[in-house]
PDB file of N, CA and C in Angstrom:
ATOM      1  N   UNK A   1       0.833  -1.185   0.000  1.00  0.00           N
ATOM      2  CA  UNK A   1       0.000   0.000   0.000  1.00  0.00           C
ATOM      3  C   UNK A   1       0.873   1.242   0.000  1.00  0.00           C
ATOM      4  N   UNK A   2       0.555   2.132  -1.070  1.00  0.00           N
ATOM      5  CA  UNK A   2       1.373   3.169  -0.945  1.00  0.00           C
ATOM      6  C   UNK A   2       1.219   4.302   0.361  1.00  0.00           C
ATOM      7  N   UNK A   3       0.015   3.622   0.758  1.00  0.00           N
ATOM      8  CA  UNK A   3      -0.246   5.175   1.839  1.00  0.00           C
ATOM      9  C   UNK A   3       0.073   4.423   3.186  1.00  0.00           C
ATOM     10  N   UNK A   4       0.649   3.498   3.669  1.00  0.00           N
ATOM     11  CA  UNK A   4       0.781   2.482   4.597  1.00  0.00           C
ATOM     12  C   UNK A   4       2.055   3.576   5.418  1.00  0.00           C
ATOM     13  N   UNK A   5       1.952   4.090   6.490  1.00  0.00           N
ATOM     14  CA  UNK A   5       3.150   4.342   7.170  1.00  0.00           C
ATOM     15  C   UNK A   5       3.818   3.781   8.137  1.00  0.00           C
ATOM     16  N   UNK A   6       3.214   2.683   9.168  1.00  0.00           N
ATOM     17  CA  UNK A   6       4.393   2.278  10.134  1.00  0.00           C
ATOM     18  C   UNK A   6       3.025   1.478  10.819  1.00  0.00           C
ATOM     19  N   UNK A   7       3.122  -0.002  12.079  1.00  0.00           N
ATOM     20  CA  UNK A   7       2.116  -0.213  12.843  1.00  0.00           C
ATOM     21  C   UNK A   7       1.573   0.567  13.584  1.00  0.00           C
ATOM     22  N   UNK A   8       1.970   1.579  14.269  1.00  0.00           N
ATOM     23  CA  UNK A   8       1.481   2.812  15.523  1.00  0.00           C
ATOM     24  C   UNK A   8       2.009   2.207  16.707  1.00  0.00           C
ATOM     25  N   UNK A   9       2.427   1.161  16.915  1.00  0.00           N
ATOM     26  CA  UNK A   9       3.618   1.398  18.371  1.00  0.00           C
ATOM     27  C   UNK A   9       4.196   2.622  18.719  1.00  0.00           C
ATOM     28  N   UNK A  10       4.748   3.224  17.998  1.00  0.00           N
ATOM     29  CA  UNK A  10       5.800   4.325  18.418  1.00  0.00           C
ATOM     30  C   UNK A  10       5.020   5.405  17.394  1.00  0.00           C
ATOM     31  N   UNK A  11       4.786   6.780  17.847  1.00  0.00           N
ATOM     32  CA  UNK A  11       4.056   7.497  17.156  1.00  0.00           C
ATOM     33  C   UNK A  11       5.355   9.224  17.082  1.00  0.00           C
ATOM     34  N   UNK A  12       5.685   9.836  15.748  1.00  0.00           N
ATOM     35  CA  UNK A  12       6.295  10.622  16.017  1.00  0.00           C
ATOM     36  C   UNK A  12       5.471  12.180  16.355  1.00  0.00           C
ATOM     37  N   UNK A  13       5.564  12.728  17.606  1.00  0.00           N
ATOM     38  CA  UNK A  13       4.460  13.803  17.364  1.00  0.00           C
ATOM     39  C   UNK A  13       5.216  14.962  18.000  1.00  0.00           C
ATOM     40  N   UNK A  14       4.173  16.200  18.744  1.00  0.00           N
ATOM     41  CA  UNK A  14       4.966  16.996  18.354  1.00  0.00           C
ATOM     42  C   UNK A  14       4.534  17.349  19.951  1.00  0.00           C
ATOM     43  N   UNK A  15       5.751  17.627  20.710  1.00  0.00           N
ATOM     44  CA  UNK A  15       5.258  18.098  22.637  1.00  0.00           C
ATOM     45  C   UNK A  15       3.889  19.025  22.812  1.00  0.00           C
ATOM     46  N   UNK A  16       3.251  18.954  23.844  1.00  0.00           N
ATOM     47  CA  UNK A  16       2.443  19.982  23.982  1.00  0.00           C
ATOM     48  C   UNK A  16       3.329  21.197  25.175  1.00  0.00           C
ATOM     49  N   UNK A  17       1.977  22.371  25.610  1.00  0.00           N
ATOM     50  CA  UNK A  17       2.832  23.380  25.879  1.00  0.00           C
ATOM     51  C   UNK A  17       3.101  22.923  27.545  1.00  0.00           C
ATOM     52  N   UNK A  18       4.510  22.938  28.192  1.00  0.00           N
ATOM     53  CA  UNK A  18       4.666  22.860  29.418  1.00  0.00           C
ATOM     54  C   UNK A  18       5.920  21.287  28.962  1.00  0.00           C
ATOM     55  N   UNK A  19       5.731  20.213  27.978  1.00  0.00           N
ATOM     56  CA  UNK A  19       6.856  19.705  27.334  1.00  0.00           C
ATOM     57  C   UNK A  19       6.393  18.352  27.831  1.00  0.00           C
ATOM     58  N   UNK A  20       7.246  16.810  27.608  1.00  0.00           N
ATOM     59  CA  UNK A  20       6.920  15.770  28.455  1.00  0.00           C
ATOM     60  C   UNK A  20       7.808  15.715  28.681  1.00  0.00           C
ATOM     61  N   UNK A  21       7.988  14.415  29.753  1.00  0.00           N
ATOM     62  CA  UNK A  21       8.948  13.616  30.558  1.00  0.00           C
ATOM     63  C   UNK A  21       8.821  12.518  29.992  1.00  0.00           C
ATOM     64  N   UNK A  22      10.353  11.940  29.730  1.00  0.00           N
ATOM     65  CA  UNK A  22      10.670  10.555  29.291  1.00  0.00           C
ATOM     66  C   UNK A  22       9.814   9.541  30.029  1.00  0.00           C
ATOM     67  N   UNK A  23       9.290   8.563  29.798  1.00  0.00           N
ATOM     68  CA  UNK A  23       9.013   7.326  31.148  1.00  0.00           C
ATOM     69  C   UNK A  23       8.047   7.851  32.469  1.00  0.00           C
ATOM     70  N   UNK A  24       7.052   9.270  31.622  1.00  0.00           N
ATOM     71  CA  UNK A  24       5.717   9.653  32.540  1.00  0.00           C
ATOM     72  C   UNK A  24       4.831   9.516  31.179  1.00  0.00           C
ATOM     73  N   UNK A  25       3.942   8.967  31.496  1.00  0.00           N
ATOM     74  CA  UNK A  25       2.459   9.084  30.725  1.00  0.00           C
ATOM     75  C   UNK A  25       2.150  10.158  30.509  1.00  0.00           C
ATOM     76  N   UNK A  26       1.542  10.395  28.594  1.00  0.00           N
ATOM     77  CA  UNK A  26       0.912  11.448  28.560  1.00  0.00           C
ATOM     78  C   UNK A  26      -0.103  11.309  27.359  1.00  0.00           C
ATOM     79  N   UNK A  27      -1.342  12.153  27.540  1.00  0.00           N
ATOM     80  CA  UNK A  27      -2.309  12.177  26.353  1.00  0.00           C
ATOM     81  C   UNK A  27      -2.162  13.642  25.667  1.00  0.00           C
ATOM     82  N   UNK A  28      -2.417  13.243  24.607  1.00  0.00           N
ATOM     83  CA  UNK A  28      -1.836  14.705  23.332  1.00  0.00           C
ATOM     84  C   UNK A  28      -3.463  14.094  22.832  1.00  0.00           C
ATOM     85  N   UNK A  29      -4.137  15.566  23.056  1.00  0.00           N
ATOM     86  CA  UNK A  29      -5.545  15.870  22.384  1.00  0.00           C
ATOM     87  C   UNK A  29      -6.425  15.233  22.781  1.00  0.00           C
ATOM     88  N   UNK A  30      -7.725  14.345  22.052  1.00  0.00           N
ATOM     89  CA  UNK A  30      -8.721  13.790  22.574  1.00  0.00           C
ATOM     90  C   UNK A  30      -8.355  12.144  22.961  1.00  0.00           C
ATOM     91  N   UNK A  31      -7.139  11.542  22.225  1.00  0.00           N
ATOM     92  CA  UNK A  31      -7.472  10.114  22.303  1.00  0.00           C
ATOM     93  C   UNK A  31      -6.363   9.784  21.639  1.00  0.00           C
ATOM     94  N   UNK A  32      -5.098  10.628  21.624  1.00  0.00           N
ATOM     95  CA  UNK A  32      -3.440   9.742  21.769  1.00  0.00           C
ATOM     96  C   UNK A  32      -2.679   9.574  23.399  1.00  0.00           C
ATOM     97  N   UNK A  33      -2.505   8.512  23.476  1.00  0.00           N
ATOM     98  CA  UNK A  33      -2.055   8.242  24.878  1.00  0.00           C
ATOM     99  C   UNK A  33      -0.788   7.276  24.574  1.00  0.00           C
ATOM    100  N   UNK A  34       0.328   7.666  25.784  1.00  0.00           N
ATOM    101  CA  UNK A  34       1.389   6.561  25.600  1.00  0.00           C
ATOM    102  C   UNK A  34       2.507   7.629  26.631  1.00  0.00           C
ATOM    103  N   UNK A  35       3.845   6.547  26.347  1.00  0.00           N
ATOM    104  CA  UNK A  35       4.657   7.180  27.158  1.00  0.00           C
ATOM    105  C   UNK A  35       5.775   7.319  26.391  1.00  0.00           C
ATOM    106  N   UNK A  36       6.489   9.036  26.458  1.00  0.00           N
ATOM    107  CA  UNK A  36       7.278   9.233  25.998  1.00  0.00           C
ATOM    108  C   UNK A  36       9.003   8.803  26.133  1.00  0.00           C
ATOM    109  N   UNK A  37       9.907   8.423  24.978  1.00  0.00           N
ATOM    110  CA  UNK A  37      10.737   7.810  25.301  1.00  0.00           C
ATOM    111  C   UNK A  37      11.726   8.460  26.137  1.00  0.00           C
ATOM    112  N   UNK A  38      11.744  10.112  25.594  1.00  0.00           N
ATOM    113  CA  UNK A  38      12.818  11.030  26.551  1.00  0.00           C
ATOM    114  C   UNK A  38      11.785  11.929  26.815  1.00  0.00           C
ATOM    115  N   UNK A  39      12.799  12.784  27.196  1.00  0.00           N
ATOM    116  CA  UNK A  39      12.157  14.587  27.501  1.00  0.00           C
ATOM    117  C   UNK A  39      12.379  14.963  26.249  1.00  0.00           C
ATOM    118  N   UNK A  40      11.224  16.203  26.121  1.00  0.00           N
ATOM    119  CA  UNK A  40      11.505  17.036  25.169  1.00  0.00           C
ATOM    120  C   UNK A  40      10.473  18.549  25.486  1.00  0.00           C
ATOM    121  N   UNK A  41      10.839  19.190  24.847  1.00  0.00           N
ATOM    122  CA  UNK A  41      10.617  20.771  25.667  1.00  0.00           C
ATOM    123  C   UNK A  41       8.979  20.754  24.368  1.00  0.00           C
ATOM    124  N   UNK A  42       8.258  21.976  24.958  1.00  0.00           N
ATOM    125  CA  UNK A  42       7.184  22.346  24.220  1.00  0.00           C
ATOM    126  C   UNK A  42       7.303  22.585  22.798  1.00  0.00           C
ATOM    127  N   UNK A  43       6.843  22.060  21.616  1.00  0.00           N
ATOM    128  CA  UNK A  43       6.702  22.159  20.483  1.00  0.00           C
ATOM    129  C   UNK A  43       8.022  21.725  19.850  1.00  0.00           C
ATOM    130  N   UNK A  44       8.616  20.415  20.421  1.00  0.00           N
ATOM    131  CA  UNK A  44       9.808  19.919  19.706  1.00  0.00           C
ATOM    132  C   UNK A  44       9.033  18.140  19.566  1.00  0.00           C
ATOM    133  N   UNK A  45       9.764  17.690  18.676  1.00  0.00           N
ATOM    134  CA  UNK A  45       9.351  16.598  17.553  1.00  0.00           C
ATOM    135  C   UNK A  45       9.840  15.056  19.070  1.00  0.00           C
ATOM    136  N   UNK A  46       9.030  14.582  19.424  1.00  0.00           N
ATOM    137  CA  UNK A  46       9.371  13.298  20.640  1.00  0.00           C
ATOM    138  C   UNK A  46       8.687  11.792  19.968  1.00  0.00           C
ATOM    139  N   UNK A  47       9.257  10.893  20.544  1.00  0.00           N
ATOM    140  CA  UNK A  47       8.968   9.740  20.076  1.00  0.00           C
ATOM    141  C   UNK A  47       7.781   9.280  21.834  1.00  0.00           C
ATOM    142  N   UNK A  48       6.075   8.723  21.127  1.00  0.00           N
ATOM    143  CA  UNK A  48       6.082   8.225  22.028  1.00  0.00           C
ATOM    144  C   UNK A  48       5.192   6.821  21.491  1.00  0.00           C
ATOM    145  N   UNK A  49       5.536   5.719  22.941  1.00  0.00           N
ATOM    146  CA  UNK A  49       5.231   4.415  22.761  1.00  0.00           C
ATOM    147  C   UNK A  49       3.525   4.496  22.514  1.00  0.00           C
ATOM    148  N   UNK A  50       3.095   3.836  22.439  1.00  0.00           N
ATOM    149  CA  UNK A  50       1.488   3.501  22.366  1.00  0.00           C
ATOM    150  C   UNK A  50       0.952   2.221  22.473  1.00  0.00           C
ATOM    151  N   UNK A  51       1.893   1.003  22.679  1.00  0.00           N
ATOM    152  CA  UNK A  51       1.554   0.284  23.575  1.00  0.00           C
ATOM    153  C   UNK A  51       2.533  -0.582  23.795  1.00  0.00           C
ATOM    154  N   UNK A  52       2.210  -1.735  24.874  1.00  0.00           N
ATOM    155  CA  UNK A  52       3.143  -1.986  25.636  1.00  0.00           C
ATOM    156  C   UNK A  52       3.140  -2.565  26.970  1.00  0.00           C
ATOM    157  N   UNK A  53       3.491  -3.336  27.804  1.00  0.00           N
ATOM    158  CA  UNK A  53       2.888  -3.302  29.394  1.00  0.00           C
ATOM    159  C   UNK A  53       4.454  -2.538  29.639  1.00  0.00           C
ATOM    160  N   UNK A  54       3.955  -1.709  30.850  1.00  0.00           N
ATOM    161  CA  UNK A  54       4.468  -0.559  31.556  1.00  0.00           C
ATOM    162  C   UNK A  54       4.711  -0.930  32.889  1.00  0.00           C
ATOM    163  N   UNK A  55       5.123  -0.832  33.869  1.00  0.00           N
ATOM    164  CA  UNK A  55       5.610  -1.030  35.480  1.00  0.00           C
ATOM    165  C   UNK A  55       5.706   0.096  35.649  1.00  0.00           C
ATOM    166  N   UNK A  56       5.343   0.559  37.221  1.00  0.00           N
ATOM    167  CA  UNK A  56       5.517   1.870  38.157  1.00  0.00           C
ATOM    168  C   UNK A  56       4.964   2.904  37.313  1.00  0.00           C
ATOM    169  N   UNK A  57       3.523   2.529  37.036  1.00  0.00           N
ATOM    170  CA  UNK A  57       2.525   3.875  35.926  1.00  0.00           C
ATOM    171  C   UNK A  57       2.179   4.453  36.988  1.00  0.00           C
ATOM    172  N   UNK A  58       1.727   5.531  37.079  1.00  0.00           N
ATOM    173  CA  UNK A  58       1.105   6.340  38.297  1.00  0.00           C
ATOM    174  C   UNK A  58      -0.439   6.034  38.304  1.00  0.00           C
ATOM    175  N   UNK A  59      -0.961   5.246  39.158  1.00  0.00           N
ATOM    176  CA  UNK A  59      -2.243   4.969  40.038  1.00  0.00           C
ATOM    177  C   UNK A  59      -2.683   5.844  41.138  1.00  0.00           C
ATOM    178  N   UNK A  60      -4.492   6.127  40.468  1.00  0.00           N
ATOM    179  CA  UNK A  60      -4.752   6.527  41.755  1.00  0.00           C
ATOM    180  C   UNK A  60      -5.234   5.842  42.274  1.00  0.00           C
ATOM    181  N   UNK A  61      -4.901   6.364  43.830  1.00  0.00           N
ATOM    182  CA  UNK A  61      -5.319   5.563  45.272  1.00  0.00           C
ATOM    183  C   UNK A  61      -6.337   5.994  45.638  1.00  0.00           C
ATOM    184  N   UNK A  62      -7.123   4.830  46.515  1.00  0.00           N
ATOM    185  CA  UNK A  62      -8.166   4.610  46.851  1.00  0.00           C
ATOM    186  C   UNK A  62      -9.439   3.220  46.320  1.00  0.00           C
ATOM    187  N   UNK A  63      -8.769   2.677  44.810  1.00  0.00           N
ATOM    188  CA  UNK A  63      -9.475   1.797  44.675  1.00  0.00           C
ATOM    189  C   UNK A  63      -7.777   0.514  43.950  1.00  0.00           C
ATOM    190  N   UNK A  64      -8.165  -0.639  44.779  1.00  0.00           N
ATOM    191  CA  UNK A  64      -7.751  -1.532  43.846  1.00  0.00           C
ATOM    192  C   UNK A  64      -7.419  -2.248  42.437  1.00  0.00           C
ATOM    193  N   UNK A  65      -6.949  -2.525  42.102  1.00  0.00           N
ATOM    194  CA  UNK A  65      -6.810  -3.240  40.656  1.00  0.00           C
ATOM    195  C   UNK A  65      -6.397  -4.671  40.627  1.00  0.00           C
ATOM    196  N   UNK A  66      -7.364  -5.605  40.082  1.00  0.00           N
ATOM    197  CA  UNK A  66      -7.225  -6.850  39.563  1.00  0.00           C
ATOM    198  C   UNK A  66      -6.238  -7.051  38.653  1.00  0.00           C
ATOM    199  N   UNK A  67      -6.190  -8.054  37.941  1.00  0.00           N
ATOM    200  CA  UNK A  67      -5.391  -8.447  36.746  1.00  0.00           C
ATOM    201  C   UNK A  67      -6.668  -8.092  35.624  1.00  0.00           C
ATOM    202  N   UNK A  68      -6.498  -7.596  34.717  1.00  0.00           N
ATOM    203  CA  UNK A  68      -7.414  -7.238  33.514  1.00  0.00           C
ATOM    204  C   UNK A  68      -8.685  -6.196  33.524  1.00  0.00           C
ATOM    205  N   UNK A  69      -8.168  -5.122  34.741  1.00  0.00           N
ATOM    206  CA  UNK A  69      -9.049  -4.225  34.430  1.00  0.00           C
ATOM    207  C   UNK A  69      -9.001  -3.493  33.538  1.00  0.00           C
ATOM    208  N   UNK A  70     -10.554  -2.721  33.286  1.00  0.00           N
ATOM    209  CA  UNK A  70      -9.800  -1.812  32.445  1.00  0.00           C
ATOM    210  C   UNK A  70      -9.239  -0.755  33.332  1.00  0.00           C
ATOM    211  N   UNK A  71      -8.036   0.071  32.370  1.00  0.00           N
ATOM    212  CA  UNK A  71      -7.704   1.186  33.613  1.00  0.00           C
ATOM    213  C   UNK A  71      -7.890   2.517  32.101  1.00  0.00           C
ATOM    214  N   UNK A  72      -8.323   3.577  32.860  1.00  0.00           N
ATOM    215  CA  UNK A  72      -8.385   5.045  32.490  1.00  0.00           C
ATOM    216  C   UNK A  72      -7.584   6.050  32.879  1.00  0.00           C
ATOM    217  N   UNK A  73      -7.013   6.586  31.337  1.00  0.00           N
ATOM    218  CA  UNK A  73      -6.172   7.831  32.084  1.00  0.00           C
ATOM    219  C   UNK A  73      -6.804   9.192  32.719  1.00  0.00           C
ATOM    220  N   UNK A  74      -6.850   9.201  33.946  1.00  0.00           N
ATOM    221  CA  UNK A  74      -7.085  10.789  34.555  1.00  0.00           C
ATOM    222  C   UNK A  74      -6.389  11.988  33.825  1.00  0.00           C
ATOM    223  N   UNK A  75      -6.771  13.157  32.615  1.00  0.00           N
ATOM    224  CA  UNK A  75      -5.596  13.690  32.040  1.00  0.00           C
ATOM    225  C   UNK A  75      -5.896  14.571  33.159  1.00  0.00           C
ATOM    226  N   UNK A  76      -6.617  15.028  34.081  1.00  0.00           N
ATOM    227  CA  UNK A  76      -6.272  15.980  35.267  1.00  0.00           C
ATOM    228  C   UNK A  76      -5.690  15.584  36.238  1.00  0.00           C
ATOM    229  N   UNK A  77      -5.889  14.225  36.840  1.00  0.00           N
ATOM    230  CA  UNK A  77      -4.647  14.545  37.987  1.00  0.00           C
ATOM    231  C   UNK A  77      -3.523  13.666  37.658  1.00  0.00           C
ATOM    232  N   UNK A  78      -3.338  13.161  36.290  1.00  0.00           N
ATOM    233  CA  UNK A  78      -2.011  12.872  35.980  1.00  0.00           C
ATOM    234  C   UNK A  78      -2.038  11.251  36.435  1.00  0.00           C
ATOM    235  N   UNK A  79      -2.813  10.640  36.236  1.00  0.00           N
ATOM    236  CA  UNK A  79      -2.839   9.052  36.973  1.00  0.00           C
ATOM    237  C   UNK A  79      -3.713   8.175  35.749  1.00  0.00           C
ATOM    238  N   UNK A  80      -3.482   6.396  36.385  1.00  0.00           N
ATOM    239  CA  UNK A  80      -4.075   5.560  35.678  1.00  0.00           C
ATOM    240  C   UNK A  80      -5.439   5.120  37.085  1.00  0.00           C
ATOM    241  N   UNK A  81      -6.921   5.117  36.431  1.00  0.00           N
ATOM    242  CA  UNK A  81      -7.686   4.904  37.586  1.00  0.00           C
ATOM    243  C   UNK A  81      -8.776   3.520  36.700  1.00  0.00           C
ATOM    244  N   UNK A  82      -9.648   3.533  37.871  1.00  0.00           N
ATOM    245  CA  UNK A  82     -10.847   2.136  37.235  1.00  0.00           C
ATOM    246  C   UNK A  82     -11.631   3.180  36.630  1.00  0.00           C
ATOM    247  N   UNK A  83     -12.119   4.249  36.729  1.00  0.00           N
ATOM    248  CA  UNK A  83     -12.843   5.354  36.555  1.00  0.00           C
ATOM    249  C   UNK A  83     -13.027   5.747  35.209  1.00  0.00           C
ATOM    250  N   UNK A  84     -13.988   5.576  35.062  1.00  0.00           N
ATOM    251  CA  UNK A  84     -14.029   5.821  33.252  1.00  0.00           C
ATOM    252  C   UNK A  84     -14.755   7.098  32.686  1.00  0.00           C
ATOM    253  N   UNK A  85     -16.033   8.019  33.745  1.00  0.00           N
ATOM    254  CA  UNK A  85     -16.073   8.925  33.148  1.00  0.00           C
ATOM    255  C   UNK A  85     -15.206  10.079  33.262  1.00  0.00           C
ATOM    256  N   UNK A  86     -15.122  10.670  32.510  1.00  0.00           N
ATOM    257  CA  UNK A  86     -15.364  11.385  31.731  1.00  0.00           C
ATOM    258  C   UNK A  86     -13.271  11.316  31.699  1.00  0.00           C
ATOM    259  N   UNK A  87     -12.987   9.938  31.331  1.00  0.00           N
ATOM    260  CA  UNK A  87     -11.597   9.883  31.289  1.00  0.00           C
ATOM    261  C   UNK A  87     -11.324   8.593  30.046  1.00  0.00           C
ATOM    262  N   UNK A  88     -10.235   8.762  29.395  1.00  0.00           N
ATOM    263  CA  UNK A  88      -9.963   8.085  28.138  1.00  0.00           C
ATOM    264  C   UNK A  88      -9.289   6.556  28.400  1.00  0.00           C
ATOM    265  N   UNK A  89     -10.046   5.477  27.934  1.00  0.00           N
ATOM    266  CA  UNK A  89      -9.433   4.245  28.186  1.00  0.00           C
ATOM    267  C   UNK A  89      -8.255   4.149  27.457  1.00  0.00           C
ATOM    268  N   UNK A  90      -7.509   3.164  28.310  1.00  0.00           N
ATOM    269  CA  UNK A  90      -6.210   3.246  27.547  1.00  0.00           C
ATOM    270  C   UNK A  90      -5.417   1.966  27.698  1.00  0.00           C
ATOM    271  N   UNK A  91      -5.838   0.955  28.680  1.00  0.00           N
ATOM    272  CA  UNK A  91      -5.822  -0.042  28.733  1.00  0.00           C
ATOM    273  C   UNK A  91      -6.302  -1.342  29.811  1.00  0.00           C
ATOM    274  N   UNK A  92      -5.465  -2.131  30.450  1.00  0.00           N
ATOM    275  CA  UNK A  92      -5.753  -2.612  31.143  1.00  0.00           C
ATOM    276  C   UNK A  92      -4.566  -3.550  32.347  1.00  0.00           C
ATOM    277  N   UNK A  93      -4.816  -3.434  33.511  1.00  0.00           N
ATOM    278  CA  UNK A  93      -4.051  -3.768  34.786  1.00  0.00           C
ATOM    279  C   UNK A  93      -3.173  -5.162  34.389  1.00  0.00           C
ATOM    280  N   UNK A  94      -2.219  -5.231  34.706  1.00  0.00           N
ATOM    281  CA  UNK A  94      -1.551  -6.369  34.354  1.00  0.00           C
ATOM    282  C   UNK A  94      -1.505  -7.799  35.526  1.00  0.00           C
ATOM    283  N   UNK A  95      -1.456  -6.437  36.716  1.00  0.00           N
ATOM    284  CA  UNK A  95      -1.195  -7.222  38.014  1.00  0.00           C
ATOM    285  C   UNK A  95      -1.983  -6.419  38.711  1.00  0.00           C
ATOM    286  N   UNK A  96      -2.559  -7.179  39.934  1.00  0.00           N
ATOM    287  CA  UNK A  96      -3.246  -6.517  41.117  1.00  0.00           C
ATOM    288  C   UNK A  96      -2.202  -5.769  41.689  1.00  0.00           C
ATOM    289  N   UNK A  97      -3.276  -4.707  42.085  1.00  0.00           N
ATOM    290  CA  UNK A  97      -2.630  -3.383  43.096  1.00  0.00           C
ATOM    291  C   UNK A  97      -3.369  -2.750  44.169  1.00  0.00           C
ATOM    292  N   UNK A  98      -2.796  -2.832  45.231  1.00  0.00           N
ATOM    293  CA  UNK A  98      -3.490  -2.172  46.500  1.00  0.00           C
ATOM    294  C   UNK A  98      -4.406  -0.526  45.999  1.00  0.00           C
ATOM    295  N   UNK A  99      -5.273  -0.769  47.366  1.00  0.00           N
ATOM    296  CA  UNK A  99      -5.873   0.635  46.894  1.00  0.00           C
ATOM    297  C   UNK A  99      -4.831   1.531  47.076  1.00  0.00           C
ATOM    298  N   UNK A 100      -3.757   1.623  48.449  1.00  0.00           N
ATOM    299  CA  UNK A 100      -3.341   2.592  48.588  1.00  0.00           C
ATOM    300  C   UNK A 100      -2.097   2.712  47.985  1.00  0.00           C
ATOM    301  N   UNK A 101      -1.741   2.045  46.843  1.00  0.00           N
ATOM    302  CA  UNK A 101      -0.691   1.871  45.995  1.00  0.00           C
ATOM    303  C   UNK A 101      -0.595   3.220  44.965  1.00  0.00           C
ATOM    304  N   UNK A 102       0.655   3.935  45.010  1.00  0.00           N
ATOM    305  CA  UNK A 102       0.895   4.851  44.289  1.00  0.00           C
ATOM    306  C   UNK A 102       1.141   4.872  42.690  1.00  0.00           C
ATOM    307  N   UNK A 103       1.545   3.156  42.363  1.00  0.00           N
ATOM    308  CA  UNK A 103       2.238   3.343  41.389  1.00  0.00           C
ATOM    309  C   UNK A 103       1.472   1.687  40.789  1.00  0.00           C
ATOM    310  N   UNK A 104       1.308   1.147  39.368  1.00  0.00           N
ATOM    311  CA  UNK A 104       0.859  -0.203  39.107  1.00  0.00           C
ATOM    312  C   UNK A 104       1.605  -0.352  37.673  1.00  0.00           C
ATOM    313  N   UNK A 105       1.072  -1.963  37.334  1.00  0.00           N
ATOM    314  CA  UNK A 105       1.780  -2.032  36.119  1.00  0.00           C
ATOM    315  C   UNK A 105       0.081  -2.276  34.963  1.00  0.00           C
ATOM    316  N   UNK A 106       0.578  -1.603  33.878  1.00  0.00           N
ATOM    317  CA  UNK A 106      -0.154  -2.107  32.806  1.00  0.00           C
ATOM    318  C   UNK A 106      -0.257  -2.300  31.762  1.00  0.00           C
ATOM    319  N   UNK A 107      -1.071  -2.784  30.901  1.00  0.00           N
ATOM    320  CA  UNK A 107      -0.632  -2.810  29.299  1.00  0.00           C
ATOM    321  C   UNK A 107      -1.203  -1.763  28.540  1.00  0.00           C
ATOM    322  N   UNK A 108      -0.739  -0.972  27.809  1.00  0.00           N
ATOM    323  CA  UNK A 108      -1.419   0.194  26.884  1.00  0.00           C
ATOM    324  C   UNK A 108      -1.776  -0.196  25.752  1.00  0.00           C
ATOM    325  N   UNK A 109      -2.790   0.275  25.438  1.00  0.00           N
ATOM    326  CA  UNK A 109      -2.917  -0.161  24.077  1.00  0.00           C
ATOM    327  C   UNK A 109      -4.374  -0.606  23.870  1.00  0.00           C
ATOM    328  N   UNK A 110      -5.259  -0.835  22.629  1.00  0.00           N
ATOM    329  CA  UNK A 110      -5.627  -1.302  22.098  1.00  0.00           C
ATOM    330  C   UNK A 110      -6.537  -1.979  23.321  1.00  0.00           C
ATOM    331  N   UNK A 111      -7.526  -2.596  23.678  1.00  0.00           N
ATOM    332  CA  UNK A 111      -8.370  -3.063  24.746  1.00  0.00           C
ATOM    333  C   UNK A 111      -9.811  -3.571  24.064  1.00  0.00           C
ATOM    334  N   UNK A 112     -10.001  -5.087  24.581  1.00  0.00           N
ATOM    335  CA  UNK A 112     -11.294  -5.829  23.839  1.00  0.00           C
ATOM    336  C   UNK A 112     -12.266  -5.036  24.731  1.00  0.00           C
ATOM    337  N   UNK A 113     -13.297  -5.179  23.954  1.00  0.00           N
ATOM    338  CA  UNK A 113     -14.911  -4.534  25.186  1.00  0.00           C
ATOM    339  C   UNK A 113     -15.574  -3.214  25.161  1.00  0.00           C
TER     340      UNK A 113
END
């Protein structure tokens, strides 16, 4: 296919304003999510993953996680939660995690259901 560009694992895009962090989660617009490979400052060209299972994602506390939840990114307080309104799915729990656990592992990407 001539118009075929790449699978979407790794997406090249462009920072938003305030920049990312290598190895912190971030969503760019309504419904790109993943984690960037380095830093890069506001409006410079970054590579980020889009899926993947991840270790030490930032969870919020207060509710548990099974193996195969789904989990949602909070783009306001910067976390992965069970919580789905008015927040963008993005994947699902790999391993159980305490409620009062700061940090979990999961897989990004793509999600049946």
């Amino acid at each position: 296919m001539q118009n075929y560009n790449s699978k979407g694992g790794t997406l090249q895009l462009t920072a938003p304003a305030g920049g990312v962090v290598g190895g912190s989660p971030v969503q760019i617009g309504a419904g790109i999510f993943g984690v960037p490979v380095a830093n890069a400052a506001a409006g410079d060209s970054f590579s980020l993953v889009t899926k993947g299972v991840f270790s030490d994602v930032p969870k919020a506390t207060g509710a548990a996680w099974a193996e195969g939840d789904y989990l949602y990114w909070d783009n306001t307080a910067k976390n992965l939660t069970k919580t789905a309104t008015n927040n963008l799915r993005v994947g699902v729990a790999v391993s159980a995690a305490a409620s009062g656990d700061a940090v979990g592992a999961a897989k990004i990407g793509p999600v049946v259901g």
